[in-house]
C-alpha atoms as a PDB file:
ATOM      1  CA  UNK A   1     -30.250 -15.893   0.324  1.00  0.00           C
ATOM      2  CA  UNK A   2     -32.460 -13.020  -0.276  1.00  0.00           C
ATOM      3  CA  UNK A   3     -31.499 -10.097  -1.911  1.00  0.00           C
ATOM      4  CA  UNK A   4     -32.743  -6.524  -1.182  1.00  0.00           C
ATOM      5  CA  UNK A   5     -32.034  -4.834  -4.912  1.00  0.00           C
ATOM      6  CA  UNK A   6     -32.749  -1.767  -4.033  1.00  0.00           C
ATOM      7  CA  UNK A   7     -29.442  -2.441  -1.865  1.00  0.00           C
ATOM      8  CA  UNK A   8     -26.554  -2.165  -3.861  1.00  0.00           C
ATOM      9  CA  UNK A   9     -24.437  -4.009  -1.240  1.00  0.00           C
ATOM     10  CA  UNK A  10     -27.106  -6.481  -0.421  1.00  0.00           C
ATOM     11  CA  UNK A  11     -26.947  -7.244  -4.638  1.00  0.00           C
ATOM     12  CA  UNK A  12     -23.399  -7.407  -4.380  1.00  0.00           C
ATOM     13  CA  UNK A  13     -23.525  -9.870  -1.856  1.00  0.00           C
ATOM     14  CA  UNK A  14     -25.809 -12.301  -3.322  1.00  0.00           C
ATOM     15  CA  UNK A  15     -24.076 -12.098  -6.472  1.00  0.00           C
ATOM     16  CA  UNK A  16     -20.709 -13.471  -4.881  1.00  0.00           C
ATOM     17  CA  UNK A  17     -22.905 -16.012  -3.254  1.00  0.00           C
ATOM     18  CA  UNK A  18     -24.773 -17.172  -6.173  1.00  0.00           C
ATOM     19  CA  UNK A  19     -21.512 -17.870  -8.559  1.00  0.00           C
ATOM     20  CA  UNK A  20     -19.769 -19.329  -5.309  1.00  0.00           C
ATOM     21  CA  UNK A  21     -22.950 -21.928  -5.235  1.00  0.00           C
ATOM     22  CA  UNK A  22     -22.957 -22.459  -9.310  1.00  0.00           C
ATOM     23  CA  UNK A  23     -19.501 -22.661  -9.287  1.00  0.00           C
ATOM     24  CA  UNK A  24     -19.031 -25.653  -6.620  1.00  0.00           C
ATOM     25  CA  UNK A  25     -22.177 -27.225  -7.920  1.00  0.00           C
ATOM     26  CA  UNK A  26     -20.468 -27.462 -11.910  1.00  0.00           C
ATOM     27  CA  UNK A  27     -17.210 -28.470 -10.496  1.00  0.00           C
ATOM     28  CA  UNK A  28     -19.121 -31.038  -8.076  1.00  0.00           C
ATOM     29  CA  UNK A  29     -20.668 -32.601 -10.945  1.00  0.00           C
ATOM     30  CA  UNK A  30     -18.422 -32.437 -13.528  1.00  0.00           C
ATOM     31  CA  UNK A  31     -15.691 -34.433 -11.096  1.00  0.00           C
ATOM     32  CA  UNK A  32     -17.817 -37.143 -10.150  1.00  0.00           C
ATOM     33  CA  UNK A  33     -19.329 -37.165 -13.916  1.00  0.00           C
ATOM     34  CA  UNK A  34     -15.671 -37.691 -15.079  1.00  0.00           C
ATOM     35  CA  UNK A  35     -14.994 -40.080 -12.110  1.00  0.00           C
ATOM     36  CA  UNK A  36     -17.555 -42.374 -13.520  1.00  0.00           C
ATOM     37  CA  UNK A  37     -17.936 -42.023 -17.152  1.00  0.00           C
ATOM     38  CA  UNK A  38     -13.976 -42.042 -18.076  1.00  0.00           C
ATOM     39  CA  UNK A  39     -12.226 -43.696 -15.475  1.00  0.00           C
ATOM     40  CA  UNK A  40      -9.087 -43.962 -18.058  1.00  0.00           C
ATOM     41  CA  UNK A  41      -8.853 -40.331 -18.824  1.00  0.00           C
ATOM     42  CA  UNK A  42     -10.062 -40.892 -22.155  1.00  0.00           C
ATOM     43  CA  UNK A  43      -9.846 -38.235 -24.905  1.00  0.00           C
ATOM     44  CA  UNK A  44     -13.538 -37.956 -25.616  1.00  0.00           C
ATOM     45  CA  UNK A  45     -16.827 -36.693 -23.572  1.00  0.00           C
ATOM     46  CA  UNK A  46     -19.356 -39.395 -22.108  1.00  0.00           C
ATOM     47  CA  UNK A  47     -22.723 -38.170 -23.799  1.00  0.00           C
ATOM     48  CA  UNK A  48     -23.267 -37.980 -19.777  1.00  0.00           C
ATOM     49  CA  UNK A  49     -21.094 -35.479 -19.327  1.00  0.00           C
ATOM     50  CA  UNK A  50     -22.145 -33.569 -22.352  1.00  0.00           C
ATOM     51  CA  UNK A  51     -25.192 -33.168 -20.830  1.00  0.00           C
ATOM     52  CA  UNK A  52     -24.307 -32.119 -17.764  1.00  0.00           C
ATOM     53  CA  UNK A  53     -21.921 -29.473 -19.274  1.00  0.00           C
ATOM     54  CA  UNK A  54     -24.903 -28.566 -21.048  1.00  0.00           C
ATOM     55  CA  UNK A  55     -27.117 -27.375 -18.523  1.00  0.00           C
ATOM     56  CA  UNK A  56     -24.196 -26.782 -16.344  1.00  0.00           C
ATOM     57  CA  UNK A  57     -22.913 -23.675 -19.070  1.00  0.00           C
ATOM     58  CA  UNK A  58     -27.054 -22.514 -18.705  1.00  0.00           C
ATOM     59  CA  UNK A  59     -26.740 -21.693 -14.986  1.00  0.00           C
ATOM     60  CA  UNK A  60     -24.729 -18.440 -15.339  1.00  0.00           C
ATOM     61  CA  UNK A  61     -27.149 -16.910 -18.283  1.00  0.00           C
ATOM     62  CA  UNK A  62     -29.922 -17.199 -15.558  1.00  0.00           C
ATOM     63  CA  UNK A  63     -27.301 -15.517 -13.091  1.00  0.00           C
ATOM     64  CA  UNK A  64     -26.684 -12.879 -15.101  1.00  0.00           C
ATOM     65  CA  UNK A  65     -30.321 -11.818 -16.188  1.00  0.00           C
ATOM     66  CA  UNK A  66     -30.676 -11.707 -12.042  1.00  0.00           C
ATOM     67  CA  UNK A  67     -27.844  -9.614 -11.201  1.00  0.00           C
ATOM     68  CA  UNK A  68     -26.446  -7.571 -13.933  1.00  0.00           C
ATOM     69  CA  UNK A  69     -27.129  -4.652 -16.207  1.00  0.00           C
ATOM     70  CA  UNK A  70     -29.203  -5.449 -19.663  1.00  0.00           C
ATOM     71  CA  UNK A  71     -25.929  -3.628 -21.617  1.00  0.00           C
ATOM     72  CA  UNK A  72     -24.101  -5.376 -24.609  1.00  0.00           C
ATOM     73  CA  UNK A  73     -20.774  -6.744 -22.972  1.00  0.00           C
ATOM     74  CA  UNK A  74     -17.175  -6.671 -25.227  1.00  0.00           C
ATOM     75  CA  UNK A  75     -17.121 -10.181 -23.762  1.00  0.00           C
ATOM     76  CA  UNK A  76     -20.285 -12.311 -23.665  1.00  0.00           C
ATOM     77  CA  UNK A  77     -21.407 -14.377 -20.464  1.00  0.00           C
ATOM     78  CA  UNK A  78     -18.762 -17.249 -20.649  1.00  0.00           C
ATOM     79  CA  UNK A  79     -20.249 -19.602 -18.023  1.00  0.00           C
ATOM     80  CA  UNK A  80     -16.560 -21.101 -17.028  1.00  0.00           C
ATOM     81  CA  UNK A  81     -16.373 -21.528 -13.562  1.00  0.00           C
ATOM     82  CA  UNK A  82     -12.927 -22.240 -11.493  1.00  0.00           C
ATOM     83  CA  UNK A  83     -12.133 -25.487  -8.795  1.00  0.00           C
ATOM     84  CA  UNK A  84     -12.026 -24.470  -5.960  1.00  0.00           C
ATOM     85  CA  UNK A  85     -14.566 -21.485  -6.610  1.00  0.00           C
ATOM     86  CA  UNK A  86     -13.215 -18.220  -7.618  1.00  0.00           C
ATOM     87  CA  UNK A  87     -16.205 -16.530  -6.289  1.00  0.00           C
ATOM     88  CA  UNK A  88     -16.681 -17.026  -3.000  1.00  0.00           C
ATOM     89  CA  UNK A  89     -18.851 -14.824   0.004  1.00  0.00           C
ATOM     90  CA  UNK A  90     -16.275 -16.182   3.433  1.00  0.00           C
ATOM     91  CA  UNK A  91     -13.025 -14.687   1.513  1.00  0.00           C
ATOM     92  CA  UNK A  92     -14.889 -11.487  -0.275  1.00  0.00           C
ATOM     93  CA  UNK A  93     -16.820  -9.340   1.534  1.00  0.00           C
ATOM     94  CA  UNK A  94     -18.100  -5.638   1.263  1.00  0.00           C
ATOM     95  CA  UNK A  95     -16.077  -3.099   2.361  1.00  0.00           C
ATOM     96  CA  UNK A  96     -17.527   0.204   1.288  1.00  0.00           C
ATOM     97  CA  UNK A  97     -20.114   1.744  -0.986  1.00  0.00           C
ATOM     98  CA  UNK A  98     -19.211   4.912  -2.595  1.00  0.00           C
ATOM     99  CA  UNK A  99     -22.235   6.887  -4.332  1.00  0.00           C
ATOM    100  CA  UNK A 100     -21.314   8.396  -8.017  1.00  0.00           C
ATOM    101  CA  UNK A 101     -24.909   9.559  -9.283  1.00  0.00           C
ATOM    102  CA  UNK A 102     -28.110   9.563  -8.065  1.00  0.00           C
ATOM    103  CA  UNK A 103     -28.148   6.058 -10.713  1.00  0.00           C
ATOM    104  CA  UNK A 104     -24.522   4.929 -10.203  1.00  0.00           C
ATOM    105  CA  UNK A 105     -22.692   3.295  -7.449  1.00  0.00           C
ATOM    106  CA  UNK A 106     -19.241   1.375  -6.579  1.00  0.00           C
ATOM    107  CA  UNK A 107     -19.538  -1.140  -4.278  1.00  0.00           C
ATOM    108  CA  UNK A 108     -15.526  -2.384  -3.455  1.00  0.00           C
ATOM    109  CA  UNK A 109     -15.083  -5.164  -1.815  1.00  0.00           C
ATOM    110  CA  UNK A 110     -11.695  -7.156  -0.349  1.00  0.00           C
ATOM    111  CA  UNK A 111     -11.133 -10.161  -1.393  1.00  0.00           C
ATOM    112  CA  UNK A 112      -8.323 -12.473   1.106  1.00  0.00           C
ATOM    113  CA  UNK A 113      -6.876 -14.780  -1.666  1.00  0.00           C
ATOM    114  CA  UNK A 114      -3.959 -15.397  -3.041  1.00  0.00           C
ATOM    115  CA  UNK A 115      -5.215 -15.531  -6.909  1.00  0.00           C
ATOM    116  CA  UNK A 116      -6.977 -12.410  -7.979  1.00  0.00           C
ATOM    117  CA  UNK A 117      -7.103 -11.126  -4.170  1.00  0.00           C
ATOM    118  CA  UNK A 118      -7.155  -7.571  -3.493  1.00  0.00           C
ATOM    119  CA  UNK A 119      -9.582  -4.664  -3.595  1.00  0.00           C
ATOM    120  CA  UNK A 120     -12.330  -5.162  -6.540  1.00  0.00           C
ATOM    121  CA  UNK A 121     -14.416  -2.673  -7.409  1.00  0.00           C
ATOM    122  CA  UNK A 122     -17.895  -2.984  -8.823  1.00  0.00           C
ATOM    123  CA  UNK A 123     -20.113  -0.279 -10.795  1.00  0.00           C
ATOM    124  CA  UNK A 124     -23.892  -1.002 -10.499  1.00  0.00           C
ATOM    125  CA  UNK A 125     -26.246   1.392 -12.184  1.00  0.00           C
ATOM    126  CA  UNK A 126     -29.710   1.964 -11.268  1.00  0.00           C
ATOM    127  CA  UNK A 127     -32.478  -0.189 -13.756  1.00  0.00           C
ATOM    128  CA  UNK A 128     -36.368  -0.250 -13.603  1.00  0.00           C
ATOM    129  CA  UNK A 129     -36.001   0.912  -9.620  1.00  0.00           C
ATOM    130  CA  UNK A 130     -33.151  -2.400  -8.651  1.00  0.00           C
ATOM    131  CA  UNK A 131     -29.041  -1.786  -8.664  1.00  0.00           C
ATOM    132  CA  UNK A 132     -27.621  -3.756 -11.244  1.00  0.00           C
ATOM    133  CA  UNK A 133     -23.839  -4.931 -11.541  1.00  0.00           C
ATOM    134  CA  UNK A 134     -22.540  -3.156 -14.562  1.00  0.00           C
ATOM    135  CA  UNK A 135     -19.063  -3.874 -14.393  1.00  0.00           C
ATOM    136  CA  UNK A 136     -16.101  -5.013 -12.082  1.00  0.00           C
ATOM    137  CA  UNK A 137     -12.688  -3.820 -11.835  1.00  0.00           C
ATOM    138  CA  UNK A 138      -9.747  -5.522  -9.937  1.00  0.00           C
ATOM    139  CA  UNK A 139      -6.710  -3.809  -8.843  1.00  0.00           C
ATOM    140  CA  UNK A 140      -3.706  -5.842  -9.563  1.00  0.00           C
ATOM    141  CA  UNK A 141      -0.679  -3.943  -8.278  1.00  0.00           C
ATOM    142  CA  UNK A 142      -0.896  -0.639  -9.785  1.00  0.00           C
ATOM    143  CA  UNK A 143      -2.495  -1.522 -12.507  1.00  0.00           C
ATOM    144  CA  UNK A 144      -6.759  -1.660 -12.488  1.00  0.00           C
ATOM    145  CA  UNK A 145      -8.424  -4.495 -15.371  1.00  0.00           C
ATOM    146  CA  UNK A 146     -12.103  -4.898 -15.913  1.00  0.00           C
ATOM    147  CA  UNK A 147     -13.302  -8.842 -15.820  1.00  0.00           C
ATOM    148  CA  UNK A 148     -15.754 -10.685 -16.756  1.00  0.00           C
ATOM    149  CA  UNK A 149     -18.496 -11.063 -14.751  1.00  0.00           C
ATOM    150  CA  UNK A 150     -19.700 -14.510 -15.307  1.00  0.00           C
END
């Protein structure tokens, strides 16, 4: 997927789409590393499947230095990823981009799932001439939370 940054939609987009991809690729691997290495269920990681978590837990550093702003975050990039996919581009999709500054957008977006579904909300600021995610907010109910981004 190519991604037009200076877009903020298009950045959106390909955001969604690149977690969707880590995510099924780390919960790919990490079933059929556990499938293989402990066929009992055992208590303790095959060095195997160290590894992979490993470089699995790199992938969404490399995400986030694509797609998001360069600001200190309360929480830092956790690289957990959810089976099946949180993120994913056929149930979330851009609804709206509403312009705040001449550096600051909101790009919502509605997302048709049961867990976490809803309208989300994300604030990309303008960096070195590309939007940048900065934050996103989900509206759960009444009530509005920031998440993590990665």
């Amino acid at each position: 997927m190519n991604t037009d940054f200076s877009d903020p939609a298009s950045v959106v987009r390909a955001f969604i789409h690149q977690t969707h991809c880590w995510e099924a690729l780390a919960g790919s691997l990490g079933a059929n590393a556990q499938a293989r290495y402990r066929p009992q269920d055992g208590s303790t990681l095959h060095p195997e499947e160290v590894r992979l978590d490993n470089v699995v837990r790199q992938l969404p550093q490399f995400i986030a230095s694509t797609f998001l702003t360069k600001q200190k975050r309360a929480v830092a990039t956790a690289g957990s990823y959810s089976v099946p996919p949180e993120y994913d581009p056929k149930t979330e999709k851009v609804v709206r981009v509403v312009p705040k500054t001449k550096t600051q957008v909101v790009v919502e977006t509605n997302r048709k799932t049961d867990y976490m579904g809803g309208l989300r909300e994300y604030m990309l600021k303008q960096e070195d001439g590309v939007w940048l995610i900065d934050s996103v907010t989900v509206t759960l109910g009444t009530q509005k939370r920031k998440l993590t981004l990665v």
